[in-house]
Protein backbone atom coordinates (compact mmCIF):
# COMPACT_ATOMS: atom_id res chain seq x y z
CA UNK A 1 10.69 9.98 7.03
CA UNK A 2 9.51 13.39 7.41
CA UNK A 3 9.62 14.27 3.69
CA UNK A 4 6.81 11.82 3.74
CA UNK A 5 4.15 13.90 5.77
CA UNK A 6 1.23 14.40 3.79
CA UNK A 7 2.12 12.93 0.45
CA UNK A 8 -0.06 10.19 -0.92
CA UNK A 9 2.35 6.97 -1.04
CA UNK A 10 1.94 3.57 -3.55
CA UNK A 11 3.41 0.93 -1.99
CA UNK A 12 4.20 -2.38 -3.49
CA UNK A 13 4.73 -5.87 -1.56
CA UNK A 14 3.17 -4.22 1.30
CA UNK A 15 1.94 -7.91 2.44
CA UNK A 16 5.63 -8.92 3.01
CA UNK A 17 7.45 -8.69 6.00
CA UNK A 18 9.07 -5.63 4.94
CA UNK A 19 6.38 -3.92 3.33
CA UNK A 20 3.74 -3.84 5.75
CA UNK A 21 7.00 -2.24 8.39
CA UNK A 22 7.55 -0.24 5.89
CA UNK A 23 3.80 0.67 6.12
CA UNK A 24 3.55 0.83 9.38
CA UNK A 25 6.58 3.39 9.54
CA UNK A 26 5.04 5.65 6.92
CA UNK A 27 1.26 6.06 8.78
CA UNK A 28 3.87 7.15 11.62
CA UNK A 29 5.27 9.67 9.58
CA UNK A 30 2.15 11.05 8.77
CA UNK A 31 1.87 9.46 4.95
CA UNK A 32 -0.95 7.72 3.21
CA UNK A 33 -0.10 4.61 2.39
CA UNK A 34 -1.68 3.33 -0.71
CA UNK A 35 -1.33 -0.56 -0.77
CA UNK A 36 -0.83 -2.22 -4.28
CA UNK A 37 -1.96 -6.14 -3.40
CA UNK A 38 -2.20 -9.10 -5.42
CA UNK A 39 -6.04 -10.97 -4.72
CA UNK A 40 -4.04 -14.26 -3.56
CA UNK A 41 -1.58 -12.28 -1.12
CA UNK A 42 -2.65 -12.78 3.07
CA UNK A 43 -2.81 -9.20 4.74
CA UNK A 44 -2.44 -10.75 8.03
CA UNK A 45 0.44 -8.57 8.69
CA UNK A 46 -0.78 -5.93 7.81
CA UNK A 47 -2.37 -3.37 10.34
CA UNK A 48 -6.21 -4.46 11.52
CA UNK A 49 -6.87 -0.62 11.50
CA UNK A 50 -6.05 0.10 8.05
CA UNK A 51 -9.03 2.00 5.41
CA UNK A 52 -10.05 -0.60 3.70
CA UNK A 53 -9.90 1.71 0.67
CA UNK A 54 -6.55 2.07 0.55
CA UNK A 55 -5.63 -1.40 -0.70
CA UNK A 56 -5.50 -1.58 -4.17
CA UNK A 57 -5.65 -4.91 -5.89
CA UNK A 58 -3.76 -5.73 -9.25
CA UNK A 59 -0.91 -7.83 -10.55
CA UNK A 60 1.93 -5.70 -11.39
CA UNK A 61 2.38 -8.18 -14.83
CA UNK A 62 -1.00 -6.29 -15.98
CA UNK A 63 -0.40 -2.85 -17.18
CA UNK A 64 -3.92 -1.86 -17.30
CA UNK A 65 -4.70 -3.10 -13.52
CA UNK A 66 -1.46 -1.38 -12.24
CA UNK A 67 -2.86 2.07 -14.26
CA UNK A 68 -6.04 1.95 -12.50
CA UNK A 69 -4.46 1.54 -9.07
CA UNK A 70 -2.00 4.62 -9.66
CA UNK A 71 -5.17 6.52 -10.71
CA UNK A 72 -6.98 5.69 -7.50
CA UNK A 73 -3.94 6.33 -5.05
């Protein structure tokens, strides 16, 4: 994971199980995590200490709400 160090990261179904380990392992690699949510999806597992600023809410079916998101991560 240390190719990861520093580098901006978009990550998608980061409210799943997987995702948000997958999360968690990249903030311990030194990434940013950018999170790509849907509005309906629970981020109860993801982590409480997380910048607020860094989940980024669209619905990967809408082209022009996934474009913004890319811009802002």
């Amino acid at each position: 994971m240390a190719m990861y160090s520093n580098r901006r990261v978009l990550v998608t179904g980061a409210t799943g199980m997987v995702g948000a380990h997958l999360v968690d392992r990249l903030r311990a690699a030194g990434a940013s995590p950018y999170l790509l949510i849907r509005r309906e999806a629970s981020t109860a597992r993801l982590p409480k200490d997380l910048d607020k600023d860094r989940m980024l809410y669209a619905d990967l079916c809408d082209s022009r709400q996934v474009k913004s998101a890319v811009a802002r991560a």
